[in-house]
Protein backbone atom coordinates (compact mmCIF):
# COMPACT_ATOMS: atom_id res chain seq x y z
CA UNK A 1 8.63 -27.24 4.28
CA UNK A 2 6.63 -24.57 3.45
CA UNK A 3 8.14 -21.79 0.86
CA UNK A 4 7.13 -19.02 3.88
CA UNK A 5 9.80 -21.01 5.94
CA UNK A 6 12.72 -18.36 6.93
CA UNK A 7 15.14 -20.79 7.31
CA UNK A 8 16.08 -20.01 3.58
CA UNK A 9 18.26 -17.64 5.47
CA UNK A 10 20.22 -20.08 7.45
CA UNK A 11 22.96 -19.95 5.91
CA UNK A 12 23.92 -16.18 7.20
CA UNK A 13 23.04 -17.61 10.33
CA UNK A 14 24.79 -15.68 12.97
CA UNK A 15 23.55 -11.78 13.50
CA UNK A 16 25.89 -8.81 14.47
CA UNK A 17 26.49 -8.35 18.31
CA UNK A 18 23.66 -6.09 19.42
CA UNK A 19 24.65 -2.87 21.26
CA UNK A 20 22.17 -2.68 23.77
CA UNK A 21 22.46 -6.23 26.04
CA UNK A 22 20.52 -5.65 28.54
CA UNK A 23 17.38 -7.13 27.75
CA UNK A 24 19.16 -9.90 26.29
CA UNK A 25 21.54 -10.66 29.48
CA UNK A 26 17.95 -10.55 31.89
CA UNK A 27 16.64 -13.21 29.42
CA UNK A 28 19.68 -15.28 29.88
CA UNK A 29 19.95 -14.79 33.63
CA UNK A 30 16.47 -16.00 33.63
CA UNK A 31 16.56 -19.17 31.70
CA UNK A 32 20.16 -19.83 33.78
CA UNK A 33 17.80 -20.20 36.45
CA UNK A 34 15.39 -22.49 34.85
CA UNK A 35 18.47 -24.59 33.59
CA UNK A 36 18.42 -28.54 34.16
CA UNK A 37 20.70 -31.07 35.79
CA UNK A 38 24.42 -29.23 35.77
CA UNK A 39 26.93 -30.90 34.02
CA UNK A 40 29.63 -32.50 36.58
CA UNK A 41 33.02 -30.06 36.25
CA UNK A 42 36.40 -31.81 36.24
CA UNK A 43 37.10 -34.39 39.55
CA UNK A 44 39.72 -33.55 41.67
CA UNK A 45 42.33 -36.36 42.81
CA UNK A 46 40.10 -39.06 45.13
CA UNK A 47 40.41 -37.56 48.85
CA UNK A 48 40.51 -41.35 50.12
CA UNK A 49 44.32 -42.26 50.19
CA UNK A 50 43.37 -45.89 48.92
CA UNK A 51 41.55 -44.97 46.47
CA UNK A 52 44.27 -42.51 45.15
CA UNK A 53 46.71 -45.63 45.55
CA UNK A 54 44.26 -47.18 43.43
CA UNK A 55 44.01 -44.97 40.60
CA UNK A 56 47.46 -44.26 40.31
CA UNK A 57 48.38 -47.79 40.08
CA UNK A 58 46.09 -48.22 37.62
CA UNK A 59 47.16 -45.27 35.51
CA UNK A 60 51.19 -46.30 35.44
CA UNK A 61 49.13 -49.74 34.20
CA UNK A 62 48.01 -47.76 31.14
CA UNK A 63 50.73 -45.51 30.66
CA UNK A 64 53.16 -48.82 30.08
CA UNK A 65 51.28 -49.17 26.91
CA UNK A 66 51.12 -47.63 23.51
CA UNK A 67 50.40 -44.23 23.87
CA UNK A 68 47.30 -42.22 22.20
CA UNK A 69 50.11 -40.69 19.53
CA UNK A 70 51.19 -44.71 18.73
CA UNK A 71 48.61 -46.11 16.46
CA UNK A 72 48.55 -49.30 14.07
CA UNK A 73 45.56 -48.80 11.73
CA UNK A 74 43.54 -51.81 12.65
CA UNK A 75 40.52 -52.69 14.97
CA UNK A 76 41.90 -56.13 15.12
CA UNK A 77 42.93 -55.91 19.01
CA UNK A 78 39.72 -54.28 20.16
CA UNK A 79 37.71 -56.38 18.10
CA UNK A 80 39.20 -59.03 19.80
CA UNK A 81 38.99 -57.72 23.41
CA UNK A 82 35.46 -56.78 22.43
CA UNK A 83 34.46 -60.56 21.63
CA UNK A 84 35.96 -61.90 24.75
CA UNK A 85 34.28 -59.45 27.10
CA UNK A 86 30.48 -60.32 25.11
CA UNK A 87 30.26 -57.63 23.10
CA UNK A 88 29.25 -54.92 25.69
CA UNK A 89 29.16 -52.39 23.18
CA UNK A 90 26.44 -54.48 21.53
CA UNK A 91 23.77 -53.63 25.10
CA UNK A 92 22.76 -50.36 23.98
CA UNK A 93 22.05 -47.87 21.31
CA UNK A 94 24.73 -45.08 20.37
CA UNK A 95 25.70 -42.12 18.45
CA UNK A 96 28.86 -41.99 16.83
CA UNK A 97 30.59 -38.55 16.41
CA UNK A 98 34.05 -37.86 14.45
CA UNK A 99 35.69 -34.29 13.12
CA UNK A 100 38.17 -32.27 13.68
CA UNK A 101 37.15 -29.81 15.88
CA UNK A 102 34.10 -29.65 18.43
CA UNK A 103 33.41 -33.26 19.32
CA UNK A 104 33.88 -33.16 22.77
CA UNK A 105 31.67 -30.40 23.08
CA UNK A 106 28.92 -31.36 20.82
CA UNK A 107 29.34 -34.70 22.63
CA UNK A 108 28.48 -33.17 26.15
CA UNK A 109 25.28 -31.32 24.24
CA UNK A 110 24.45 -34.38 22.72
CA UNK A 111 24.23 -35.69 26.94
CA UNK A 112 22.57 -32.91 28.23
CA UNK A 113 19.56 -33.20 26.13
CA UNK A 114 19.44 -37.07 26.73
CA UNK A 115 19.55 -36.47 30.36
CA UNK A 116 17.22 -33.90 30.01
CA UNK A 117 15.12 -36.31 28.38
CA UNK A 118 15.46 -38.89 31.81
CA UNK A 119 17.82 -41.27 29.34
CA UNK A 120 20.45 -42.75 31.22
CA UNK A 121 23.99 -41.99 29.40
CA UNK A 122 27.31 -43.08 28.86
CA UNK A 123 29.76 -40.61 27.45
CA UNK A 124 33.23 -41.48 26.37
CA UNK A 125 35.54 -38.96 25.23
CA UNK A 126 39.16 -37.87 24.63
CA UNK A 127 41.64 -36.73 25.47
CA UNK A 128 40.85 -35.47 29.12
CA UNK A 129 41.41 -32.23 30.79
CA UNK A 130 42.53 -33.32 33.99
CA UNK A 131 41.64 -36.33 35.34
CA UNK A 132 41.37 -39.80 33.37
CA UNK A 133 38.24 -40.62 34.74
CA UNK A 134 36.49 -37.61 32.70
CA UNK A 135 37.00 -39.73 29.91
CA UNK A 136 34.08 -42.29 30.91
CA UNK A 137 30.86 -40.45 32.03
CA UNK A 138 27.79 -42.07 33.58
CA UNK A 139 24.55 -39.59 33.77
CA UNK A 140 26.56 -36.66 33.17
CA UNK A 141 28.93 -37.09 35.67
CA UNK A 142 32.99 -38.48 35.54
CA UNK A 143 32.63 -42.13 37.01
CA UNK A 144 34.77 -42.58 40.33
CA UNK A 145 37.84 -43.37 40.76
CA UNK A 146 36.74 -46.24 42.92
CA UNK A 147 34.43 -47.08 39.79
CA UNK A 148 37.38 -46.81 37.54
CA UNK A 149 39.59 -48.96 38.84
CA UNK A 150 36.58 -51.71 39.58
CA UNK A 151 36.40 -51.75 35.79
CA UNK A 152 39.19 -51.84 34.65
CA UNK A 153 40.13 -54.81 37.10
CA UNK A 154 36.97 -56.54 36.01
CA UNK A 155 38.37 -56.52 32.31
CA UNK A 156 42.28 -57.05 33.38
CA UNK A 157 41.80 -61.14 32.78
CA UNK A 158 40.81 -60.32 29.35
CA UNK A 159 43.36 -57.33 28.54
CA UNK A 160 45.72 -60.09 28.87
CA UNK A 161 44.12 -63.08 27.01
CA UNK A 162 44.20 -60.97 24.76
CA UNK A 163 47.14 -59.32 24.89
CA UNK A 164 48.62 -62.79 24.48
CA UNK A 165 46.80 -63.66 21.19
CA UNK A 166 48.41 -60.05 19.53
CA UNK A 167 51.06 -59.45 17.56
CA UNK A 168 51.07 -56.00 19.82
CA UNK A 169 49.72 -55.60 22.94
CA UNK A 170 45.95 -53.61 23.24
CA UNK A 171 46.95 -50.13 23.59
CA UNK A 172 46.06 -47.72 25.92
CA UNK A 173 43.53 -46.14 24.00
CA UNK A 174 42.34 -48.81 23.06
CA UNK A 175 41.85 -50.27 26.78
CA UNK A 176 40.17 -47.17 27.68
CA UNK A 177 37.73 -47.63 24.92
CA UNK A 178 36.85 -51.56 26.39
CA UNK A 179 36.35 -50.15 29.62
CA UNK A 180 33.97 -47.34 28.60
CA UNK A 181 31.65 -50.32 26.92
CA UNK A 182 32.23 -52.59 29.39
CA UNK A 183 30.79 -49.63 32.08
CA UNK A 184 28.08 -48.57 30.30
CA UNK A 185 26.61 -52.56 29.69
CA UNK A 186 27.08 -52.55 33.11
CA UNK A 187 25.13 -49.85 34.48
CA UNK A 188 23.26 -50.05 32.09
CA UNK A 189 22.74 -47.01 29.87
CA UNK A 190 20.17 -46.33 27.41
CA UNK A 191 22.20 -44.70 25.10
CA UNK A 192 26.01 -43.97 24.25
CA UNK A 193 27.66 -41.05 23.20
CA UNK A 194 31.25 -42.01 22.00
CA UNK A 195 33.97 -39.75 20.72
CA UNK A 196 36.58 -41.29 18.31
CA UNK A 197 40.17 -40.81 19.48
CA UNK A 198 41.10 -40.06 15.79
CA UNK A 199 40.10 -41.09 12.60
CA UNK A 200 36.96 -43.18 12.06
CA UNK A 201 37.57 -46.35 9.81
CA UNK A 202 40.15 -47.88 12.59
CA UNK A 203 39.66 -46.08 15.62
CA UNK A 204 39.46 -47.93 18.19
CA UNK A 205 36.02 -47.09 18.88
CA UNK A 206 34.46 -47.92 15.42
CA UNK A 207 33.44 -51.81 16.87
CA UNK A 208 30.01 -50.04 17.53
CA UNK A 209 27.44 -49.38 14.77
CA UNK A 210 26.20 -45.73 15.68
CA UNK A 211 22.77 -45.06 15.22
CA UNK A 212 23.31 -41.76 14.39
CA UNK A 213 26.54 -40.63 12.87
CA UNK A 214 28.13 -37.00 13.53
CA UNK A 215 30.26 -35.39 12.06
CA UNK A 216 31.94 -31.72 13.44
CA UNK A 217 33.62 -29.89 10.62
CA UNK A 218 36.53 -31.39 9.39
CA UNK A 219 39.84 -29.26 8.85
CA UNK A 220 43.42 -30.20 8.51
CA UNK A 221 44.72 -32.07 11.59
CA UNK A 222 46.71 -35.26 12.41
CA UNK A 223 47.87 -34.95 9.18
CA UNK A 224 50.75 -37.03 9.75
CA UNK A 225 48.27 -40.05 10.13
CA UNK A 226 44.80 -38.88 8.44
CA UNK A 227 46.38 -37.03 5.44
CA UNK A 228 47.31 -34.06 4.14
CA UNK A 229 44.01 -32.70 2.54
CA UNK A 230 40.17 -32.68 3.37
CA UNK A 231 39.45 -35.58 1.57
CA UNK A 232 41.96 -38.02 2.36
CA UNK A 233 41.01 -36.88 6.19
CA UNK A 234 37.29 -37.20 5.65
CA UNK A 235 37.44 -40.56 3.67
CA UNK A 236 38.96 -41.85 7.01
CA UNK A 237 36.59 -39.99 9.30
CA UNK A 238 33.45 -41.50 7.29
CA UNK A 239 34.23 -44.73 8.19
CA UNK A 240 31.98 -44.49 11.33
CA UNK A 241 29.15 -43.93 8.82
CA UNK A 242 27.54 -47.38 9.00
CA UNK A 243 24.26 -49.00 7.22
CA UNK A 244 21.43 -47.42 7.65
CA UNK A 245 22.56 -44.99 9.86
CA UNK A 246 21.48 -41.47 10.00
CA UNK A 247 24.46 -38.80 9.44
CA UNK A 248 24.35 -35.36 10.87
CA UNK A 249 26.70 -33.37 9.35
CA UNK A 250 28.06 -29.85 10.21
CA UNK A 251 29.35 -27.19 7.87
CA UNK A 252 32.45 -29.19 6.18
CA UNK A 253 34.48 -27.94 3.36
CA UNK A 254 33.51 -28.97 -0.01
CA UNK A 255 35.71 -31.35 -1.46
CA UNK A 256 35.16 -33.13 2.36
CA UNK A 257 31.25 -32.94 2.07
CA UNK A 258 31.61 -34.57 -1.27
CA UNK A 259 33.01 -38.12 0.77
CA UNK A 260 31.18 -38.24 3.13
CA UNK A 261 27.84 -38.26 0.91
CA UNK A 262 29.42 -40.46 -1.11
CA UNK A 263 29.75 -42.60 1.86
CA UNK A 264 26.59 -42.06 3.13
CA UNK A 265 24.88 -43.33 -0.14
CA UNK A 266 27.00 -46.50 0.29
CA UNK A 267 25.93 -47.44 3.42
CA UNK A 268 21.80 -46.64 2.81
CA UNK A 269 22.04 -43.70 5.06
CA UNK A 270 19.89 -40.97 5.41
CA UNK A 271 21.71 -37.15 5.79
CA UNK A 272 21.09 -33.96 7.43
CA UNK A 273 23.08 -31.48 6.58
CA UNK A 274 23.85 -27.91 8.48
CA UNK A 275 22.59 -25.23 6.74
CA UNK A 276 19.99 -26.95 5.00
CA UNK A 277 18.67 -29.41 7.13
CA UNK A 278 19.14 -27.96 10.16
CA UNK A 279 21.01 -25.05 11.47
CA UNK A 280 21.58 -21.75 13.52
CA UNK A 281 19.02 -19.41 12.29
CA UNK A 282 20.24 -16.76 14.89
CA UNK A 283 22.66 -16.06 17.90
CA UNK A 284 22.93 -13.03 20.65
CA UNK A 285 25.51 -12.18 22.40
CA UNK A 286 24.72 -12.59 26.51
CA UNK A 287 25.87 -13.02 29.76
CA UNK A 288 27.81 -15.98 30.39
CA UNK A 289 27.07 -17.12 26.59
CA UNK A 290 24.52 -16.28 23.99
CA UNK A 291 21.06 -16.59 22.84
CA UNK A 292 20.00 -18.55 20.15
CA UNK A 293 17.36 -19.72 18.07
CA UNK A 294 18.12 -22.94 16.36
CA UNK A 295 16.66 -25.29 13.39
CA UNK A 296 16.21 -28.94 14.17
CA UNK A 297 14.89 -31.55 11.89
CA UNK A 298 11.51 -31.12 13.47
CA UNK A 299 11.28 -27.26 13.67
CA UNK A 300 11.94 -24.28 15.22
CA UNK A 301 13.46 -23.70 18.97
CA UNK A 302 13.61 -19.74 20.08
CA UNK A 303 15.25 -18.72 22.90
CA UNK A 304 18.01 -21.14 23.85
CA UNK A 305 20.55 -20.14 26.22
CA UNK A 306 23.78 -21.61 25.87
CA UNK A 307 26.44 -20.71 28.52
CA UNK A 308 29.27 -21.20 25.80
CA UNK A 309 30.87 -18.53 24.05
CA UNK A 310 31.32 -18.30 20.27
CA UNK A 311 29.97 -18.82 16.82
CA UNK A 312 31.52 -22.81 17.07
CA UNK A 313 29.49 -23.50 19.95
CA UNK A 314 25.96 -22.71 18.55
CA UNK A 315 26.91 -24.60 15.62
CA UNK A 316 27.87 -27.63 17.74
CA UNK A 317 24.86 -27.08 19.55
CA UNK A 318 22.60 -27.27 16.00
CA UNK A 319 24.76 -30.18 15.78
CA UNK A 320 23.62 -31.70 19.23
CA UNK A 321 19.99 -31.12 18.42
CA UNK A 322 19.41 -32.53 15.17
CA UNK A 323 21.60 -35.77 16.82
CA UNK A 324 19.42 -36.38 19.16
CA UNK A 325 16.41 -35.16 16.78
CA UNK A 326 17.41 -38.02 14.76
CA UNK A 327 17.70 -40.57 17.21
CA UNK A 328 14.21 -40.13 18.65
CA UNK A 329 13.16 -40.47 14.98
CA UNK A 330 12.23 -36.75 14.42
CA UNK A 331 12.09 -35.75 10.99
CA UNK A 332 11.47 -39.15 9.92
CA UNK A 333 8.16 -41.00 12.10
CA UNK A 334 7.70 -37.51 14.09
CA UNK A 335 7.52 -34.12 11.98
CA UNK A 336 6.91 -32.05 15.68
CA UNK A 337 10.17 -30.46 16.95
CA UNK A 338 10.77 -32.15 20.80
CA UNK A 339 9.60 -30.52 23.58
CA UNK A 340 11.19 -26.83 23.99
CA UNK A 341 11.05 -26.41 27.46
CA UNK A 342 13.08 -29.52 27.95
CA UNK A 343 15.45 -28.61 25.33
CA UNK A 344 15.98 -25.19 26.89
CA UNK A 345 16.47 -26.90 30.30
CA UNK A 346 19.32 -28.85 29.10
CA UNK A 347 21.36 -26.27 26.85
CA UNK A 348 21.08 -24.14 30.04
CA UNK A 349 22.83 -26.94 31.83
CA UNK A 350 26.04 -27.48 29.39
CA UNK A 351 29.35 -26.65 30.32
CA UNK A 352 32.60 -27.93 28.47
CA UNK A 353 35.91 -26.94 30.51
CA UNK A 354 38.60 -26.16 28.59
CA UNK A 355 36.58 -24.20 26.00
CA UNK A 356 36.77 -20.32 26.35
CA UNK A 357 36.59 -21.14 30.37
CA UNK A 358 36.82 -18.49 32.83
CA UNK A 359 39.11 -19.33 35.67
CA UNK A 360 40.08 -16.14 37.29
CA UNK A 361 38.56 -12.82 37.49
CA UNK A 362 40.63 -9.38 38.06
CA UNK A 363 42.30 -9.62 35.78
CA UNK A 364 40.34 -12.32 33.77
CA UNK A 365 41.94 -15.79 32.77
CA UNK A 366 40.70 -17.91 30.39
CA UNK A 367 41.23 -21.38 29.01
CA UNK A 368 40.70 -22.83 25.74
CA UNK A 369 42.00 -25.99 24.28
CA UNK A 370 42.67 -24.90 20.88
CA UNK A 371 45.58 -27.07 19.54
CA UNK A 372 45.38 -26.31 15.54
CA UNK A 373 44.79 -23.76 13.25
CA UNK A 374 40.85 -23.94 12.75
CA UNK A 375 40.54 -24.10 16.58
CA UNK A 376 42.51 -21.14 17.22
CA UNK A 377 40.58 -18.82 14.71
CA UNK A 378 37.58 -20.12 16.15
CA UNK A 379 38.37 -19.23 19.57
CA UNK A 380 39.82 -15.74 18.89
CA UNK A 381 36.88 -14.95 17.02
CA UNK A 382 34.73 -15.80 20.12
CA UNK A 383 37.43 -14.05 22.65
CA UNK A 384 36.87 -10.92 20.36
CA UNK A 385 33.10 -11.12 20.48
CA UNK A 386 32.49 -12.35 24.09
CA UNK A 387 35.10 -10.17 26.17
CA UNK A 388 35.67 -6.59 26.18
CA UNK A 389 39.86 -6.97 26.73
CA UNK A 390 41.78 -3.71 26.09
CA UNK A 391 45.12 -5.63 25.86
CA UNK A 392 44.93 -9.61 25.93
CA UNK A 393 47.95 -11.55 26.85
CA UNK A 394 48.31 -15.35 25.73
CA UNK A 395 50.22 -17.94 27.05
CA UNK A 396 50.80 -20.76 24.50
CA UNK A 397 51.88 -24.47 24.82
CA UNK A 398 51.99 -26.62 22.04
CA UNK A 399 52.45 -30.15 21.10
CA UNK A 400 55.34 -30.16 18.72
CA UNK A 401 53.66 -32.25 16.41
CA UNK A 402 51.00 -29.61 15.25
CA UNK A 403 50.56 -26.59 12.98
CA UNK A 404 52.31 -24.39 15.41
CA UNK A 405 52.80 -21.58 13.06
CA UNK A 406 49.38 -21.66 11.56
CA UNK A 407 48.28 -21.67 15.01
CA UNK A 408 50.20 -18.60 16.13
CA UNK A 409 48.96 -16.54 13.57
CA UNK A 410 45.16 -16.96 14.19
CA UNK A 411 46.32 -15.26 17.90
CA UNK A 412 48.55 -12.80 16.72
CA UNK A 413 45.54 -10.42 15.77
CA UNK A 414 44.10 -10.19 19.15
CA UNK A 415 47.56 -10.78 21.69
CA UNK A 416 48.99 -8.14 22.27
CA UNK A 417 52.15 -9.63 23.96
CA UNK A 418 52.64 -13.77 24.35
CA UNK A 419 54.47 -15.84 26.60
CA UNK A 420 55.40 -19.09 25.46
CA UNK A 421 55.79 -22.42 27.75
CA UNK A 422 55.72 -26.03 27.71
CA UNK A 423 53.30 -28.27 29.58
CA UNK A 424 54.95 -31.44 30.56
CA UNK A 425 54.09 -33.49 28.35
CA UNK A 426 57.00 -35.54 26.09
CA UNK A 427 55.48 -34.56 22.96
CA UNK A 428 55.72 -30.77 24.27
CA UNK A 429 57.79 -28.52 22.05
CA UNK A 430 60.45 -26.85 23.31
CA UNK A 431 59.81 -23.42 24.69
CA UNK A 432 62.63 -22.03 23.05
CA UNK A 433 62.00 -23.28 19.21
CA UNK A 434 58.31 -22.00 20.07
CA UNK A 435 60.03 -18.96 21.21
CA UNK A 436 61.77 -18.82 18.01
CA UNK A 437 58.61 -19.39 15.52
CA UNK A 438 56.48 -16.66 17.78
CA UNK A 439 59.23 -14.31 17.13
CA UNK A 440 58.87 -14.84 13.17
CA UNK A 441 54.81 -14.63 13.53
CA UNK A 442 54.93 -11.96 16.44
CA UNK A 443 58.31 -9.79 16.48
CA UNK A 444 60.59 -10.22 19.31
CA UNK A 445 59.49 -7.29 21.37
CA UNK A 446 56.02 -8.90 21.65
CA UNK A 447 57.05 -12.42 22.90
CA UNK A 448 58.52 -13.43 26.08
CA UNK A 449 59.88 -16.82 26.86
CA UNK A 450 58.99 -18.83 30.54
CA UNK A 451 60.02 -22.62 30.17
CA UNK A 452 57.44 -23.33 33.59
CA UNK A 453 54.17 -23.27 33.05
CA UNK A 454 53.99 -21.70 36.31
CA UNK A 455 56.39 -18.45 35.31
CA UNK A 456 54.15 -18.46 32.41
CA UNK A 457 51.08 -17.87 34.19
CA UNK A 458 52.73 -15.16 37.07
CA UNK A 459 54.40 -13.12 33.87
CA UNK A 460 50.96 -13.05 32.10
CA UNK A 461 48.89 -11.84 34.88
CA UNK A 462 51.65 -9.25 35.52
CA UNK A 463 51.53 -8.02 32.15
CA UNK A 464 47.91 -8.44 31.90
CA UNK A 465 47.41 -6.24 35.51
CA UNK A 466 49.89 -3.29 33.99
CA UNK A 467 46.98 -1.89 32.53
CA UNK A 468 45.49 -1.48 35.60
CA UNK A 469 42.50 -2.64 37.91
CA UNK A 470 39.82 -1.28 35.98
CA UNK A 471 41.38 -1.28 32.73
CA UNK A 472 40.25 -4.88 31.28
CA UNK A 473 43.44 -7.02 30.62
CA UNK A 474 43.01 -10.48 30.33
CA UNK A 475 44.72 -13.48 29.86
CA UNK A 476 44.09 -16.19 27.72
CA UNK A 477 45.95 -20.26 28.07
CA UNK A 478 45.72 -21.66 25.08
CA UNK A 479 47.72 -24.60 22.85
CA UNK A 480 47.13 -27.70 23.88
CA UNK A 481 44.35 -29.85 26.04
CA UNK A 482 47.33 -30.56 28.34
CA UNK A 483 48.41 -26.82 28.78
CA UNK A 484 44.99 -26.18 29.67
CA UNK A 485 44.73 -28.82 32.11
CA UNK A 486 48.32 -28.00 34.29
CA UNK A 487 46.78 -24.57 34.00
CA UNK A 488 43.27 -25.31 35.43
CA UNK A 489 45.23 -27.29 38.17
CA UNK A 490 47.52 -24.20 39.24
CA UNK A 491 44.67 -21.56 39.54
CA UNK A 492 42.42 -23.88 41.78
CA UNK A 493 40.19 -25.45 39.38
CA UNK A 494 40.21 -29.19 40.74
C-alpha cells in the first residue's frame, strides 16, 4: 500500500448526511435499476393444503425437542448425526460467521455477491422471521416447504439412531443445522454461508471448518450462557476460528479484539481487520439506503448502493466484501479488487427483512429486529438518519431474558410515546412488568400498555396519524425477531 493511499482515513469512515440529495438519490435510483438477482423476501404458508399438512407436522416434530434457549455445551450429538449422514458438511467449501449483532445480514451480503458471482449457495441462518424454511436458503431463495420436509424425512432414520445412542436427544437446533448440510451436499452448492445459533466453540454448527471466518462486532448478549464481559463472550465466539483459516473481523471492542488474535495466531490464521484492512471509507445518505464507497482487501469500490439503512449496514457490508475477497484469494494470490460492476450488481440486490423494513406507508411502519442494547442504538441511530419522523411511536416486545432496560433507553431518545406488548412467544415478558420498566426509563405519561400485539399496532398508528396526514409520524416495531415477525404477518407482509 502506497503512503498516497487515503484509506489512512478509514477509520472516520462515515461522512455527515449531505443536505442536498438529489443527485445522490438519481444515482441510487439508477444503480437500483442495474441491481442483480433480488433476494427472495419471506415465504408465505405453502398454498397446497398437503403441503401445509406437511410442514406443520414436521414443525410440532421439532418443536417436541430442546428448544434454541436449551443448550448443553457440546457438539457431541451433531458430531454424531454428522458421521452417520457422511459428513455432508464435508461436500463443499464455507464461511463461518459468529458476533453479536449483524450476522444475518452480513450473511445475506456475503450470498448476494456469491450469486452475483454465478456460485451456487447455501445459506443457513437463525432465528427466522417468519417462516422456518428461511432458515435454509438455496441460490438466494428459502427452500420449499415441499423441499423441507423431503429433507428432513430423508435424515429422520438417522435423527433417531442417533437419538438412541445420546444421553439427550439431538435438539432442535441442532436438527435444523443437519438438515441445512444435508441440503446443500445435496443440491449441491459451491459454497456455504452458515450462521452460528450462538456461541462458536459448541454451536451446533462448528462441525464445519470455515474457510473464511467472520466475525460481526461482538457486544454483551446471551450473557447468561456466553458470559458476562467481552472476553469471556469472544473467547467462545473464536472457536469457529479454525487452522489456517482466514478471519475477517469487524470493529470489536478491545479487550474482545485482543482473543480473537490471540486465537487467530493459534490456529495459523491469517487476519483482516476493519479499519485497517478493509473498511468503509465513505457512506451517503439515499433513497431507499445509501451510497458507499468501500475498502476491500484488493482495493477500492466507489459507488455502491446498498438498499439498507444505517451506519451497521455498510459496515456489515465491508464485512461481506472482504469475506468473499478472501475466499476468492484476493489479497493473498490476487492483489486486483473483483470485478465492480458485479459487486455493484449484487449490493443493489440485498434485502434483509426485519432490519429497518418498511411495511406501511401513511403513516410509515417500520420493523427492526433489535433485541439488545447495541442493536437498539444501532437502529435508532439509522431511524434518526434515514427518516424524517416529526414524532415516532415504538411498539416494543421483548424476550424476558434480555437487557430490557438497556434496551429501552437506546429508544427513549427518539420515541416520543411507546406502547408495550408481548409477541407470543413463552419466553415473552410480560407486558405489564415491561410496562413497569418503560415507565422508570420513559415516565408514565409517555407509555401505554396493549397486551395484543394487534392493539399494539392499531394504538400506534393512531397515535402516530394524530399528527396528521402530512405531518410525518411513524411507527417503529421493534424488540424481538419474533415481534417483528407476528408484526410483518398482521400488516400483509407474507
Amino acid at each position: 500500500m502506497s503512503e498516497s493511499d487515503p484509506f489512512d482515513d478509514i477509520v472516520a469512515a462515515e461522512t455527515d448526511r449531505d443536505p442536498d440529495l438529489a443527485a445522490i438519490e438519481a444515482g441510487s435510483r439508477t444503480l437500483r435499476t442495474q441491481g442483480g438477482r433480488a433476494q427472495a423476501d419471506v415465504p408465505a404458508r405453502p398454498a397446497d393444503p398437503e403441503a401445509d399438512k406437511a410442514l406443520r407436522e414436521v414443525e410440532a416434530e421439532l418443536a417436541g425437542r430442546w428448544g434454541e434457549t436449551k443448550l448443553e455445551p457440546s457438539v457431541t450429538r451433531i458430531a454424531a448425526l454428522v458421521d452417520v449422514l457422511g459428513e455432508p458438511q464435508r461436500a463443499y467449501p464455507s464461511i463461518h460467521i459468529t458476533g453479536t449483532n449483524g450476522k444475518t445480514s452480513t450473511a445475506r451480503m456475503i450470498e448476494a455477491l456469491f450469486g452475483a458471482f454465478e456460485l451456487r449457495t447455501g445459506r443457513y441462518t437463525s432465528p427466522h422471521v417468519q417462516s422456518i424454511t428461511e432458515r435454509i436458503s438455496l441460490d438466494g431463495a428459502p427452500i420449499s416447504a415441499e423441499r423441507f420436509v423431503e429433507t428432513y424425512r430423508d435424515i429422520e432414520p438417522y435423527i433417531e439412531m442417533v437419538d438412541a445412542q445420546q444421553e439427550y436427544r439431538l435438539s432442535f437446533f441442532e436438527v435444523l443445522t443437519g438438515m441445512a448440510y444435508a441440503a446443500f451436499a445435496d443440491a449441491p452448492v459451491d459454497v456455504a454461508v452458515v450462521e452460528v445459533g450462538m456461541g462458536g466453540s459448541w454451536d451446533a454448527t462448528n462441525v464445519i471448518d470455515g474457510d473464511v471466518a467472520v466475525v460481526t462486532p461482538i457486544d454483551l448478549d446471551h450473557t447468561d450462557r456466553l458470559g458476562g464481559t467481552h472476553t469471556e463472550i469472544a473467547t467462545e465466539k473464536a472457536g469457529i476460528i479454525k487452522r489456517g483459516a482466514t478471519v475477517i473481523m469487524a470493529q470489536q471492542p478491545v479487550d474482545a479484539a485482543q482473543v480473537l488474535l490471540k486465537k487467530a495466531v493459534e490456529a495459523d490464521a491469517t487476519v483482516a481487520r476493519e479499519g485497517l484492512e478493509f473498511g468503509v471509507v465513505a457512506r451517503q445518505v439515499a433513497l431507499g439506503g445509501q451510497l458507499l464507497t468501500l475498502r476491500g482487501l484488493g482495493g477500492e469500490y466507489p459507488e455502491i448502493y446498498l438498499p439498507l439503512h444505517g451506519a451497521h449496514q455498510a459496515h456489515n457490508a465491508a464485512v461481506a466484501l472482504a469475506a468473499v475477497e478472501a475466499f476468492f484469494g484476493v489479497g493473498a494470490e490476487r492483489a486486483r479488487t473483483l470485478d465492480l460492476d458485479t459487486v455493484r450488481k449484487a449490493f443493489a440486490a440485498v434485502s434483509s427483512p426485519g432490519r429497518l423494513e418498511v411495511v406501511r406507508r401513511s403513516p410509515t411502519v417500520v420493523l427492526d429486529a433489535a433485541h439488545n442494547p447495541a442493536g437498539a442504538r444501532a437502529a435508532a441511530e439509522a431511524v434518526t438518519e434515514a427518516f424524517d419522523f416529526s414524532r415516532l411511536i415504538g411498539v416494543v416486545g421483548v424476550s424476558g431474558d434480555k437487557d430490557v432496560r438497556g434496551l429501552l433507553e437506546a429508544f427513549e431518545p427518539i420515541f416520543a410515546e411507546v406502547v408495550v406488548t408481548q409477541n407470543s412467544s413463552h419466553r415473552a415478558m410480560d407486558a405489564d412488568e415491561l410496562a413497569a420498566l418503560a415507565v422508570e426509563v420513559f415516565g408514565e405519561e409517555r407509555v401505554q400498555v396493549e397486551p395484543r400485539l394487534p392493539d399494539a399496532l392499531e394504538a400506534a398508528i393512531t397515535l402516530a396519524e394524530e399528527e396528521g396526514e402530512f405531518a410525518g409520524g411513524g411507527v417503529l416495531v421493534t424488540g424481538s425477531v419474533i415481534t417483528v415477525g407476528e408484526a410483518r404477518l398482521l400488516l400483509g407482509r407474507g
